[in-house]
N, C-alpha and C. Protein backbone atom coordinates (compact mmCIF):
# COMPACT_ATOMS: atom_id res chain seq x y z
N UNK A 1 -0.28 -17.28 -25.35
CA UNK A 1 -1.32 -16.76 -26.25
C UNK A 1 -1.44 -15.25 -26.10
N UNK A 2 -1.23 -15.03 -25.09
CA UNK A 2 -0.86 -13.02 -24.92
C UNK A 2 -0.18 -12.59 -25.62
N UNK A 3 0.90 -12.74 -26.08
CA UNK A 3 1.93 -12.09 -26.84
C UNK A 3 1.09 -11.51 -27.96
N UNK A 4 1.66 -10.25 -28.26
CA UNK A 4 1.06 -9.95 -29.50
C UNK A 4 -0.17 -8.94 -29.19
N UNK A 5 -0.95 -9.09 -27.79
CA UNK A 5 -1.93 -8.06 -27.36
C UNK A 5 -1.31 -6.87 -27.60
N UNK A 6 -2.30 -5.84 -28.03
CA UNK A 6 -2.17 -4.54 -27.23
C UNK A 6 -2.22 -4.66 -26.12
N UNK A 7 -1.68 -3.40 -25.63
CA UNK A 7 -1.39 -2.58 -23.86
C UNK A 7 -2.80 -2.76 -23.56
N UNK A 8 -3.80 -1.95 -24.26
CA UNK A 8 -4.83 -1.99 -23.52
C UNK A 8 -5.41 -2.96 -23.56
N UNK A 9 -5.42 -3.87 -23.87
CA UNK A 9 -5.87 -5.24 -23.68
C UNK A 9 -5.52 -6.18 -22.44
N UNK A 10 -3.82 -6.12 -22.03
CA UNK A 10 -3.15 -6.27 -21.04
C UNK A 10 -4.48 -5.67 -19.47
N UNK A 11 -4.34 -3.88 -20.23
CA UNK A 11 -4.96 -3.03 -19.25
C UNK A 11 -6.23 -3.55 -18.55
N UNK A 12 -7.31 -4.26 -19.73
CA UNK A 12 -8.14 -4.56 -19.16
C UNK A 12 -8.39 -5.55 -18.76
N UNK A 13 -7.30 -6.95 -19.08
CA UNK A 13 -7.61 -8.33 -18.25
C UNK A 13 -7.09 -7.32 -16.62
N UNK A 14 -6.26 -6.70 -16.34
CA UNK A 14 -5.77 -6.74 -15.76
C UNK A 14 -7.00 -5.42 -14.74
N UNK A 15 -8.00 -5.07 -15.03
CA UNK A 15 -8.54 -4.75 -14.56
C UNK A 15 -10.34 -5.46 -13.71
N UNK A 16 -9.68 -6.38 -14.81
CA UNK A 16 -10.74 -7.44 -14.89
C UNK A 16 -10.58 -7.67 -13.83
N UNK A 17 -8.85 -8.71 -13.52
CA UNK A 17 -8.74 -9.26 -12.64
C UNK A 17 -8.90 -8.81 -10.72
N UNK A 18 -8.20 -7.52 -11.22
CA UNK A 18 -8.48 -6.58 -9.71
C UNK A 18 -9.99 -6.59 -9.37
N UNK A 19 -10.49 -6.43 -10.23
CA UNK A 19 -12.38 -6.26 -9.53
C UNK A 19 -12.80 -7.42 -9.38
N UNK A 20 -12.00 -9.14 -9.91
CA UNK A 20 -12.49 -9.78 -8.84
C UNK A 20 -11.60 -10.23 -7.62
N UNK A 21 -10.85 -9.57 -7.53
CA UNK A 21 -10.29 -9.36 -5.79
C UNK A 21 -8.63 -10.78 -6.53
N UNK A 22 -8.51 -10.71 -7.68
CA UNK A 22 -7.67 -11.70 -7.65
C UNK A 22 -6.26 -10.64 -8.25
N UNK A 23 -5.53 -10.53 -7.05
CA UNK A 23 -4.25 -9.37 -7.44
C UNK A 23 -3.21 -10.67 -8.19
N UNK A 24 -3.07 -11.76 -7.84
CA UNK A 24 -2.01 -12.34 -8.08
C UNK A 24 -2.34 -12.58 -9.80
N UNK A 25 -3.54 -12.67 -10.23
CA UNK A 25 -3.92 -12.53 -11.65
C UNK A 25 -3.17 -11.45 -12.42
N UNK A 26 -3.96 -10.55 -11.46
CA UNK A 26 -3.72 -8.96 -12.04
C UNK A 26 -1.51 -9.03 -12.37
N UNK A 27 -1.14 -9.24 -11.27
CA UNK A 27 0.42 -9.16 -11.34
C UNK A 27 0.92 -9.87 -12.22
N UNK A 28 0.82 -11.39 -12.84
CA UNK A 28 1.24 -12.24 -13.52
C UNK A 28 1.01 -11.64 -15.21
N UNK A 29 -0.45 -11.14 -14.70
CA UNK A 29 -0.21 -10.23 -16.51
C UNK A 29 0.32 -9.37 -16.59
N UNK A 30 0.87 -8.58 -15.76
CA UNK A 30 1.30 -7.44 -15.45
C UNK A 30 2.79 -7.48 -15.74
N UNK A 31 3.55 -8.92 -15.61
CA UNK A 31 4.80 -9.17 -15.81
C UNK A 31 4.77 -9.24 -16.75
N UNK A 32 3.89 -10.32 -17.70
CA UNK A 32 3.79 -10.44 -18.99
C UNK A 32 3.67 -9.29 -20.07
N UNK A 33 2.89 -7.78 -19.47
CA UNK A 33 2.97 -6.59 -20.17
C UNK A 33 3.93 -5.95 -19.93
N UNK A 34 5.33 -5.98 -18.90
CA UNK A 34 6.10 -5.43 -19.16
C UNK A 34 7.17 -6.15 -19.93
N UNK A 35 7.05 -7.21 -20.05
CA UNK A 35 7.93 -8.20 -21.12
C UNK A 35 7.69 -7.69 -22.64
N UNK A 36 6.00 -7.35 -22.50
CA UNK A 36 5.87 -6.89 -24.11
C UNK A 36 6.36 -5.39 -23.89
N UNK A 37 7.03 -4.24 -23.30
CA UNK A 37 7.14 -3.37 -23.69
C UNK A 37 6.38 -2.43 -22.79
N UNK A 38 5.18 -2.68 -22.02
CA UNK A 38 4.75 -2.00 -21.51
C UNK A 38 5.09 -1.28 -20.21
N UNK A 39 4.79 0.19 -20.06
CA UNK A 39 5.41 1.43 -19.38
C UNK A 39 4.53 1.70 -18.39
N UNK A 40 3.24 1.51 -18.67
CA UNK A 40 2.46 2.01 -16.66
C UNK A 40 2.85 1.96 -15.55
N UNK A 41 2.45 3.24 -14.45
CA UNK A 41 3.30 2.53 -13.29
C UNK A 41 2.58 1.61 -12.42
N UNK A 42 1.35 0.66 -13.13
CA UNK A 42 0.35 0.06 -12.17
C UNK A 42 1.39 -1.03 -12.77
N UNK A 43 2.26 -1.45 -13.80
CA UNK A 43 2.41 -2.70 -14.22
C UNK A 43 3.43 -2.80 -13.39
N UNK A 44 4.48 -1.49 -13.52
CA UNK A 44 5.16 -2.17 -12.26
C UNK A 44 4.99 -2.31 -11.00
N UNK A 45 4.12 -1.45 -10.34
CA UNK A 45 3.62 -1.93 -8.87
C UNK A 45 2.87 -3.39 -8.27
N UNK A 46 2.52 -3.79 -9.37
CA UNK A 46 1.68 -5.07 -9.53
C UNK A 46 3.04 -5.74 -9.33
N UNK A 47 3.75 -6.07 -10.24
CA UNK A 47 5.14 -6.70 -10.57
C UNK A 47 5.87 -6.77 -8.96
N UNK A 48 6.24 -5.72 -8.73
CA UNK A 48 6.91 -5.53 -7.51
C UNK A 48 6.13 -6.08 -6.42
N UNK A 49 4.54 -5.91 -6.09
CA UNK A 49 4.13 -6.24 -5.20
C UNK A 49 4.19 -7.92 -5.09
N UNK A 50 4.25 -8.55 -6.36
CA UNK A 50 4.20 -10.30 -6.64
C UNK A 50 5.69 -10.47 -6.14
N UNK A 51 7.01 -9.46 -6.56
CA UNK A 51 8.04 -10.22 -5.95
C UNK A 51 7.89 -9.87 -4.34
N UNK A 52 7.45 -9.05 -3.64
CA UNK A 52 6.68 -8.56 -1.98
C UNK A 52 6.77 -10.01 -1.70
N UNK A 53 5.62 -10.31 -2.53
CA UNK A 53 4.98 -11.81 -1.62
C UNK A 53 5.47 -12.73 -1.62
N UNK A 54 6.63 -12.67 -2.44
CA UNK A 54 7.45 -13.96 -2.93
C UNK A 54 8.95 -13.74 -1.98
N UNK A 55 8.82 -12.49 -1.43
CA UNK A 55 9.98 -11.83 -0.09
C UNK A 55 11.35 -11.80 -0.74
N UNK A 56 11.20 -11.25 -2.31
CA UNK A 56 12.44 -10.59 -3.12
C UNK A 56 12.13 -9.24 -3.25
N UNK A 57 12.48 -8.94 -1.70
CA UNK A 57 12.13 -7.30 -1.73
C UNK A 57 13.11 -6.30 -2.22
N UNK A 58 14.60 -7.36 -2.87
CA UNK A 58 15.30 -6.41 -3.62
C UNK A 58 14.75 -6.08 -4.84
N UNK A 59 14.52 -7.58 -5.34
CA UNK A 59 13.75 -7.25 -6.72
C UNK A 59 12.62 -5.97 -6.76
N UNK A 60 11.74 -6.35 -5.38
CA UNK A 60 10.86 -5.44 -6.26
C UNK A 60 11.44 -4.08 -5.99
N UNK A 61 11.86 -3.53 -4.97
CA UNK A 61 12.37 -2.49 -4.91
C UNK A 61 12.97 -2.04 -6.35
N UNK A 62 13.84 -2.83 -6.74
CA UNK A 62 14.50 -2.57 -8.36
C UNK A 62 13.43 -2.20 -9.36
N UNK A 63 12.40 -2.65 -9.52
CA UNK A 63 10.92 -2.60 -9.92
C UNK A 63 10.63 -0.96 -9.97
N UNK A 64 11.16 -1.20 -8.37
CA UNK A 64 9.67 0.22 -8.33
C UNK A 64 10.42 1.71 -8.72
N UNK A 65 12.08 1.19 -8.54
CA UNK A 65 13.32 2.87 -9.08
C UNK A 65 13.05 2.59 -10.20
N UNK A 66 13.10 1.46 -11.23
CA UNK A 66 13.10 1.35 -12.40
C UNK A 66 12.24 2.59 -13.53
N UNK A 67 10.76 2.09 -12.20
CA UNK A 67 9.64 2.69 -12.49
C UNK A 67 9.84 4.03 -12.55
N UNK A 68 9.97 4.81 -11.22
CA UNK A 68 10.19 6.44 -10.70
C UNK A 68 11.33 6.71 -11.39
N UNK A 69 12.15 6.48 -12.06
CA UNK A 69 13.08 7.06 -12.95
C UNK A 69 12.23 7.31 -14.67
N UNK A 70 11.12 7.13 -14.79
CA UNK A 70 10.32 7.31 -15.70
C UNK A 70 9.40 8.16 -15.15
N UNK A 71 9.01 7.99 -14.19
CA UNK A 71 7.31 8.73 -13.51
C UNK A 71 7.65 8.95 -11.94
N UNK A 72 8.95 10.25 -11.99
CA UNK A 72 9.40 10.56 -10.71
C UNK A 72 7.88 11.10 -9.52
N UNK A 73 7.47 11.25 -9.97
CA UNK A 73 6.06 12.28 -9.95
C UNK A 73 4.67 11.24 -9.32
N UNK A 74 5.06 9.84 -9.80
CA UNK A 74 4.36 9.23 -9.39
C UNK A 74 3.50 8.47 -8.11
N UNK A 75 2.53 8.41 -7.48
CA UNK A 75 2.38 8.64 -6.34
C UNK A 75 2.22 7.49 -5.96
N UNK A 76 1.47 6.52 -6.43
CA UNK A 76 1.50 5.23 -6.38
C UNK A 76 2.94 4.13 -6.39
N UNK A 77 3.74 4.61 -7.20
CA UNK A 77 5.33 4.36 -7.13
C UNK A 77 5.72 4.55 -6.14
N UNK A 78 5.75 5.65 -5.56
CA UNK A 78 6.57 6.45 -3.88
C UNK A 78 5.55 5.68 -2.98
N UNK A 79 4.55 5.07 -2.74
CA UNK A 79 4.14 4.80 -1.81
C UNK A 79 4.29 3.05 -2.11
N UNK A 80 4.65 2.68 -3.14
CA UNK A 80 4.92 0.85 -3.35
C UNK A 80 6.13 0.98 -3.32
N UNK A 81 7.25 2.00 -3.07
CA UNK A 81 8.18 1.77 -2.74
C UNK A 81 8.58 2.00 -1.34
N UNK A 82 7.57 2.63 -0.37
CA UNK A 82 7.57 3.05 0.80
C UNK A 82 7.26 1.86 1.48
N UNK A 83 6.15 0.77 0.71
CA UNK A 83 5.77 -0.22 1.66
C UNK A 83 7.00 -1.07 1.26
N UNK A 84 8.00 -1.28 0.61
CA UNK A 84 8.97 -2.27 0.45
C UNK A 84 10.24 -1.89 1.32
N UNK A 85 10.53 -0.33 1.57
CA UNK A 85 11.56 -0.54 2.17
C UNK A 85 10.92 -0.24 3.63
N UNK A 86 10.09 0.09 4.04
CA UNK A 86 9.29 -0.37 5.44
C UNK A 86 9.40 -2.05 5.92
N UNK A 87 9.33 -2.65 4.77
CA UNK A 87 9.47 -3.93 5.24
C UNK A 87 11.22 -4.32 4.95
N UNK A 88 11.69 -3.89 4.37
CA UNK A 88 13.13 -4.02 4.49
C UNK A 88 13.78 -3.71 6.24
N UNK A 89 12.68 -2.85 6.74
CA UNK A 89 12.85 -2.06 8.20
C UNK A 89 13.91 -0.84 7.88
N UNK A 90 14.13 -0.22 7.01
CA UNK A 90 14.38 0.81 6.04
C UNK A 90 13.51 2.05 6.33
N UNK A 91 12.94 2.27 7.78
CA UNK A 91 11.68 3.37 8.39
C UNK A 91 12.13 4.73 7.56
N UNK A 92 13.07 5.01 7.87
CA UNK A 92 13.34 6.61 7.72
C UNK A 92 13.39 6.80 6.39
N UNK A 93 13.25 5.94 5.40
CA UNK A 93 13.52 6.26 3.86
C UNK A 93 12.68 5.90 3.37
N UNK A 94 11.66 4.53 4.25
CA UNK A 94 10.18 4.77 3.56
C UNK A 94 9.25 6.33 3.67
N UNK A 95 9.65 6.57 5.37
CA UNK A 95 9.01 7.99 5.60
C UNK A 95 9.47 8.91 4.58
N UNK A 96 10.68 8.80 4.33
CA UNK A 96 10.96 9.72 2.59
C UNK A 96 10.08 9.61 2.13
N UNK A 97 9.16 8.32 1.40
CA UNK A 97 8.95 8.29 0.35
C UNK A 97 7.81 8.85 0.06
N UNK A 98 7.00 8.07 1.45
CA UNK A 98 5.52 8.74 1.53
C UNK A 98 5.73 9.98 1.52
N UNK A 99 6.35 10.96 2.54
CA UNK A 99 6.43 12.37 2.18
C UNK A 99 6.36 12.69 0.94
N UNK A 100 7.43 11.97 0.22
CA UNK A 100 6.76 12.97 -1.41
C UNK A 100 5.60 12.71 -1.61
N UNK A 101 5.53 11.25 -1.65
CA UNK A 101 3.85 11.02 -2.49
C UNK A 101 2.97 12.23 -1.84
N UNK A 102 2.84 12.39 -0.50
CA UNK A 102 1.69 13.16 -0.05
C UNK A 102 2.16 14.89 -0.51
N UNK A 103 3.36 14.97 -0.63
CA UNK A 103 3.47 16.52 -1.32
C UNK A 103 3.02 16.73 -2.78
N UNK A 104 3.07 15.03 -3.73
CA UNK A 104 2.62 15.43 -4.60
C UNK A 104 1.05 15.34 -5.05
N UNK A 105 0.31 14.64 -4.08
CA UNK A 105 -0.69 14.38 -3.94
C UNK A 105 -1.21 14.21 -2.95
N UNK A 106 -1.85 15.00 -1.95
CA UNK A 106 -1.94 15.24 -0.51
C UNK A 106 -3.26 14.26 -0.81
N UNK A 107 -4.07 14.28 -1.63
CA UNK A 107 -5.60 13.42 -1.62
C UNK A 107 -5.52 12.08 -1.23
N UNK A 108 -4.46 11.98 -1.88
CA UNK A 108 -4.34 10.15 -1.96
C UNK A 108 -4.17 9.34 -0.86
N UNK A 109 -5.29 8.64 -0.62
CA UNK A 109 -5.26 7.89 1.16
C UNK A 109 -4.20 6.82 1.10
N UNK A 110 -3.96 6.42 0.50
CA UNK A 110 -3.17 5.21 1.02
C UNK A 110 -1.30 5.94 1.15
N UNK A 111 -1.65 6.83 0.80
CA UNK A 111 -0.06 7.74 1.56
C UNK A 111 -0.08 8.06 2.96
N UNK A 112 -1.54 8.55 3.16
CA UNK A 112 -1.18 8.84 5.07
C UNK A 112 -1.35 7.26 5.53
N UNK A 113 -2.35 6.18 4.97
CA UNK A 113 -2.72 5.22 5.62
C UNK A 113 -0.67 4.34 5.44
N UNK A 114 -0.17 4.13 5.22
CA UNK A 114 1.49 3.65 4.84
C UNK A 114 1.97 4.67 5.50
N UNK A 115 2.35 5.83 6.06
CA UNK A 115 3.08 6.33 6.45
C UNK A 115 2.55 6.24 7.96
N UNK A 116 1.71 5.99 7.87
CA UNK A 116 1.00 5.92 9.44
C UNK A 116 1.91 4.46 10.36
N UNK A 117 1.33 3.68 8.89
CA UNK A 117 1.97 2.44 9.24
C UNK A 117 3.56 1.88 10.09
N UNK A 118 4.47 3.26 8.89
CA UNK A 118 5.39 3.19 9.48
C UNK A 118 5.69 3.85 11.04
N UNK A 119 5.07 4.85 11.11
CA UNK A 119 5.52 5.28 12.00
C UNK A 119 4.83 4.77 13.24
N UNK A 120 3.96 3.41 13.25
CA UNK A 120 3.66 2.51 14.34
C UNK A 120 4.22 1.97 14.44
N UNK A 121 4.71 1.46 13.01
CA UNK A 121 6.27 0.65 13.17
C UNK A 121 7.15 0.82 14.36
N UNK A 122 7.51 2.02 13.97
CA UNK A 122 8.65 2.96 14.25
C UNK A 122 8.53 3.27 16.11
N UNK A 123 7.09 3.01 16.60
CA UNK A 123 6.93 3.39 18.03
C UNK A 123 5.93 4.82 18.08
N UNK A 124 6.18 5.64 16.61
CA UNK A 124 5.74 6.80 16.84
C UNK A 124 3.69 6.84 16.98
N UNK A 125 3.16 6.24 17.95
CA UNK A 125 2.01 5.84 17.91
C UNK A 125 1.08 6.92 17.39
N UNK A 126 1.63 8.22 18.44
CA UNK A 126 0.47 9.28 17.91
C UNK A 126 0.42 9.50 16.59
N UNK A 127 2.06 10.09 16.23
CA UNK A 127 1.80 10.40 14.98
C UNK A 127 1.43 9.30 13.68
N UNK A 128 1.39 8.43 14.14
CA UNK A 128 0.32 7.33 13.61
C UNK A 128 -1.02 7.72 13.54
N UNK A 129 -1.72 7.65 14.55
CA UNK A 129 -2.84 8.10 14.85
C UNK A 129 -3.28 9.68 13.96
N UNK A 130 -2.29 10.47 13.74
CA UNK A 130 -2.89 11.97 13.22
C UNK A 130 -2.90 11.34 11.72
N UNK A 131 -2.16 10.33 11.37
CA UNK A 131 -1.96 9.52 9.68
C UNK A 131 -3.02 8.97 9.33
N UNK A 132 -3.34 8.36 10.33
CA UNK A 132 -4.83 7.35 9.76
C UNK A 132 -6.07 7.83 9.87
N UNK A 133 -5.76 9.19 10.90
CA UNK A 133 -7.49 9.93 10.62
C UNK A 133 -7.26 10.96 9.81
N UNK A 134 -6.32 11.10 9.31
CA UNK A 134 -5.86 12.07 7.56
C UNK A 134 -6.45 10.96 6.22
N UNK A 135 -5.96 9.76 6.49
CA UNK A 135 -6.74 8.90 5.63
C UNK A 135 -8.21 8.60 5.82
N UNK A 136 -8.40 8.53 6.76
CA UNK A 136 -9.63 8.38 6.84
C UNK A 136 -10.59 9.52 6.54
N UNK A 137 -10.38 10.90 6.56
CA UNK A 137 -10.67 12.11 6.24
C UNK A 137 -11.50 12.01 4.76
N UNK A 138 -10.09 11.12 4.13
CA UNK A 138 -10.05 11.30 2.71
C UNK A 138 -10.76 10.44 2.19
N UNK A 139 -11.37 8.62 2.57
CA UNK A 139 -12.44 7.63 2.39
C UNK A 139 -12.60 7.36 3.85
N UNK A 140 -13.90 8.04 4.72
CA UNK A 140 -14.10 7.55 5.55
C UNK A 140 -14.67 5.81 6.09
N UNK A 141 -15.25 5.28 5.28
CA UNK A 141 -15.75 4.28 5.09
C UNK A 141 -14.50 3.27 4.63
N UNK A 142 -13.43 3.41 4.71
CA UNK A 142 -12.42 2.39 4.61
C UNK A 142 -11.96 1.55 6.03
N UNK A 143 -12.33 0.33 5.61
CA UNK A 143 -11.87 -0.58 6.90
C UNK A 143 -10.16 -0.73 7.32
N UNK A 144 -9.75 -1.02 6.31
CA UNK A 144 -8.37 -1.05 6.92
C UNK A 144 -7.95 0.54 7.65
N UNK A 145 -8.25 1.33 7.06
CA UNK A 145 -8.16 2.45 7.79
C UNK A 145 -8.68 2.85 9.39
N UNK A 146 -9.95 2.28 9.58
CA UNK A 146 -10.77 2.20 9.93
C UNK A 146 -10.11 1.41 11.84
N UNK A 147 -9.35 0.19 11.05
CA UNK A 147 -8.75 -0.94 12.10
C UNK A 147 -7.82 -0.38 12.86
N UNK A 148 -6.90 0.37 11.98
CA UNK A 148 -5.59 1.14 11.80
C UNK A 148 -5.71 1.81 13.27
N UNK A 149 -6.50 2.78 13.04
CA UNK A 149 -7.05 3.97 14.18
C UNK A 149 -7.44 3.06 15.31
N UNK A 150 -8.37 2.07 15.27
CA UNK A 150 -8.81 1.16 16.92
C UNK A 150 -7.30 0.36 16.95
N UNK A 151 -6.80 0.52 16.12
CA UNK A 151 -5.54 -0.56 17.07
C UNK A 151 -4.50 0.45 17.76
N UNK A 152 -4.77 1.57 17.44
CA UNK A 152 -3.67 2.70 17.65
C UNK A 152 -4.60 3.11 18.94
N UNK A 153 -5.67 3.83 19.21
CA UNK A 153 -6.72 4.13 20.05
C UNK A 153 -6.35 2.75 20.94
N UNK A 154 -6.40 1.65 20.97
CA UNK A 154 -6.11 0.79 21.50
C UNK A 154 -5.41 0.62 22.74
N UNK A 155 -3.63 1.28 21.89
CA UNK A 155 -2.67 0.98 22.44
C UNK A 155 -2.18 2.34 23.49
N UNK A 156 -3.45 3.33 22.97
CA UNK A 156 -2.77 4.72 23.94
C UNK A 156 -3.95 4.83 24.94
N UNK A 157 -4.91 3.55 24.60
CA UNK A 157 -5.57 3.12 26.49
C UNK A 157 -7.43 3.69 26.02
N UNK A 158 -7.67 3.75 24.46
CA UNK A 158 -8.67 4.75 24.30
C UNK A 158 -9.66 3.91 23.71
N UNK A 159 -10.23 2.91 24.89
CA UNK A 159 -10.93 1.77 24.82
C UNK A 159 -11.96 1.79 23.99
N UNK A 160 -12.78 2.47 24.70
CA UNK A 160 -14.07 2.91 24.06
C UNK A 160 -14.03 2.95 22.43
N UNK A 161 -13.64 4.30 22.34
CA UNK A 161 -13.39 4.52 20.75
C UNK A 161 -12.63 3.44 20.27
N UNK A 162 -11.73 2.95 20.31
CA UNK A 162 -10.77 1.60 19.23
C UNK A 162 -12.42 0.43 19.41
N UNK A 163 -13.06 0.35 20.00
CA UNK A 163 -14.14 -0.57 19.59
C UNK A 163 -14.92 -0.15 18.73
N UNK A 164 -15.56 1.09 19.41
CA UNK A 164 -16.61 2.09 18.16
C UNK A 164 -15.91 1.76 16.52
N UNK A 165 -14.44 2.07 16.67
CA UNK A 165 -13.99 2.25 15.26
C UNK A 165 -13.58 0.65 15.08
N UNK A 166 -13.25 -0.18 15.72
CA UNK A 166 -13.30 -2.20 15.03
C UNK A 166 -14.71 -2.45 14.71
N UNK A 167 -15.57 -1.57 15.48
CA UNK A 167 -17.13 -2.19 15.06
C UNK A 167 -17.39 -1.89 14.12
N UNK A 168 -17.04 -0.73 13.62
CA UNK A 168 -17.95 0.27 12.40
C UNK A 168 -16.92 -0.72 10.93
N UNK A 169 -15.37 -1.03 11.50
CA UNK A 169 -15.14 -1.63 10.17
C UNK A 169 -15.37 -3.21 10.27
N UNK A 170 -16.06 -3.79 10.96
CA UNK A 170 -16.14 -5.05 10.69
C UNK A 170 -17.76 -5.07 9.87
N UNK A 171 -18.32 -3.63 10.06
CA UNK A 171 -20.11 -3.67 9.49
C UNK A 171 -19.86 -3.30 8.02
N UNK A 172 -18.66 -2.72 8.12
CA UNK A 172 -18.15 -2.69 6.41
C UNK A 172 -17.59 -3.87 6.11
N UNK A 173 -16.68 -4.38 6.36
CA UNK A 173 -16.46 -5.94 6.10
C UNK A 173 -15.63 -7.12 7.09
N UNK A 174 -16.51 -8.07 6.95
CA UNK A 174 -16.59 -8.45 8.66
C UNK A 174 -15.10 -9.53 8.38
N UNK A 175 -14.72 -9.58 7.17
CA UNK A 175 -13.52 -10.29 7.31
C UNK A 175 -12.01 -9.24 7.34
N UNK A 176 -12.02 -8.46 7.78
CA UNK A 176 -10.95 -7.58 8.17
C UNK A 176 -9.82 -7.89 8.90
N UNK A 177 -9.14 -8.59 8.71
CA UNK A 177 -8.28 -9.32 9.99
C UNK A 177 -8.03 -7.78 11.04
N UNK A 178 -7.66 -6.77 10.85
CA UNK A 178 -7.20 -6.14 11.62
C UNK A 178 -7.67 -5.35 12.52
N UNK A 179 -9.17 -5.37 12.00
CA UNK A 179 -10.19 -4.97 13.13
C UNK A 179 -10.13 -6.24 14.54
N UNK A 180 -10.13 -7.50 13.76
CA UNK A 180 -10.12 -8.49 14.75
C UNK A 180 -8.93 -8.23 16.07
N UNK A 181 -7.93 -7.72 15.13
CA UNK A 181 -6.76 -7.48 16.01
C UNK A 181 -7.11 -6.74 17.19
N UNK A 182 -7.64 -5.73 16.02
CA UNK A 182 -7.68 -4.21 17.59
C UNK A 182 -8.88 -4.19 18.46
N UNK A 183 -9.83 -5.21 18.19
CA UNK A 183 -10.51 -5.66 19.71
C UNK A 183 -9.92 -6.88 20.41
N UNK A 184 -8.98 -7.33 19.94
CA UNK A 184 -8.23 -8.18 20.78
C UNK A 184 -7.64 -7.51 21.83
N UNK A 185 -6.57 -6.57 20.63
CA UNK A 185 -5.65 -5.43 21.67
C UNK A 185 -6.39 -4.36 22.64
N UNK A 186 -8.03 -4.30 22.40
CA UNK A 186 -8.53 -3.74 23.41
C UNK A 186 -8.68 -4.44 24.22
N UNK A 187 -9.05 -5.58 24.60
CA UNK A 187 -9.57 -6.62 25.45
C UNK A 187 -7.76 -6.97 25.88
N UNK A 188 -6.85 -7.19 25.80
CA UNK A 188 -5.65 -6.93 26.60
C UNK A 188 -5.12 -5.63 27.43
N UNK A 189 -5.74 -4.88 26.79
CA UNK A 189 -5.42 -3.27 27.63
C UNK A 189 -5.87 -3.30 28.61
N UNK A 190 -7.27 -3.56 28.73
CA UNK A 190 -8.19 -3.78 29.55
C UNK A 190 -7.84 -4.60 30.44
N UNK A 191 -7.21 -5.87 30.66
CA UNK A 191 -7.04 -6.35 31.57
C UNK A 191 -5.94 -6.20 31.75
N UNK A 192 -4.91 -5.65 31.49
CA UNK A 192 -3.83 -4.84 31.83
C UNK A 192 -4.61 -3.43 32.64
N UNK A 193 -5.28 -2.81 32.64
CA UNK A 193 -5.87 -1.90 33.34
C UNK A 193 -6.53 -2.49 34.94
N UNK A 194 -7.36 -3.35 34.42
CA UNK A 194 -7.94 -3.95 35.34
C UNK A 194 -6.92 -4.68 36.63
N UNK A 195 -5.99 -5.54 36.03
CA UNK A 195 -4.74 -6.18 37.01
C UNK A 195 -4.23 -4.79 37.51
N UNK A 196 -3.57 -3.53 36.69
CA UNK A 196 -3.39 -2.14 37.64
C UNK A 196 -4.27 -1.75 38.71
N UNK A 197 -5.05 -2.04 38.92
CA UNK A 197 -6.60 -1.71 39.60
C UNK A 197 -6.29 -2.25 41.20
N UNK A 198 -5.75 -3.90 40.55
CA UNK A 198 -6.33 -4.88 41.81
C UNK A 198 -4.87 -4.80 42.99
């Protein structure tokens, strides 16, 4: 029964669907608007992120050049293509990617918060840590960001604070899995400290 919509019609189920937290909505129309013709680069990031979850990370990768060969410039593109070849384990060419995004748009948090990512990946903890309080700079009140930093604070022994910062994002939203994490990973440091002790 879609066929035949306008784009912006597409645009706004598909905005619909994001504000009620249902992405897999949002993506399925999102395929369906690039079938009709449609060019945004949210349709293909949506697109790409549904083949993510479906772990055809060639596909979406194909998705997301498809995309940046239209909207090289695009920041949201360079960073949905940063989280695909991060998970490919592809580190050094996601860190490409984010680099541009943040040269072309230094504002945009979810470029330091993904590049951070990788480079925890990667072992590089601190410079993790200088990533996620660059994002956080930019929406302080973001939980995943928020987790990011206590799981990193965590792991370089900086007890105290990685709780301060799991507490403050679980009072923003208490279903965060990754805050859960990083008072876990504090409460292992800790008795890794403590057994050093005895």
């Amino acid at each position: 029964a879609m066929y035949g919509w306008p784009m912006t019609q597409y645009l706004s189920e598909i905005d619909a669907a994001l504000d009620r937290n249902d992405t897999i909505a949002a993506a399925r129309i999102a395929e369906q608007a690039l079938q009709a013709g449609g060019q945004e680069p949210i349709l293909f990031n949506l697109a790409a992120w549904l083949r993510e979850e479906e772990g055809d990370l060639e596909k979406a990768e194909e998705l997301l050049r498809a995309a940046l060969k239209r909207d090289p410039e695009d920041p949201t593109l360079l960073v949905g293509l940063g989280v695909v070849l991060r998970k490919q384990g592809r580190l050094k060419l996601a860190v490409d990617s984010f680099d541009a995004a943040i040269r072309i748009d230094p504002a945009y948090p979810s470029c330091w918060y993904e590049r951070g990512r990788t480079f925890e990946r990667g072992g590089s903890i601190s410079d993790a840590g200088d990533d996620y309080r660059q994002a956080l700079r930019l929406e302080p009140q973001n939980p995943l960001f928020l987790a990011a930093l206590a799981t990193v604070n965590a792991r370089l022994g900086d007890l105290g604070q990685a709780r301060e910062l799991a507490d403050k994002a679980l009072r923003i939203d208490p279903a965060t899995p990754a805050a859960h994490r990083a008072l876990a990973q504090a409460a292992q440091e800790e008795r890794k400290y403590d057994e050093a002790l005895e």
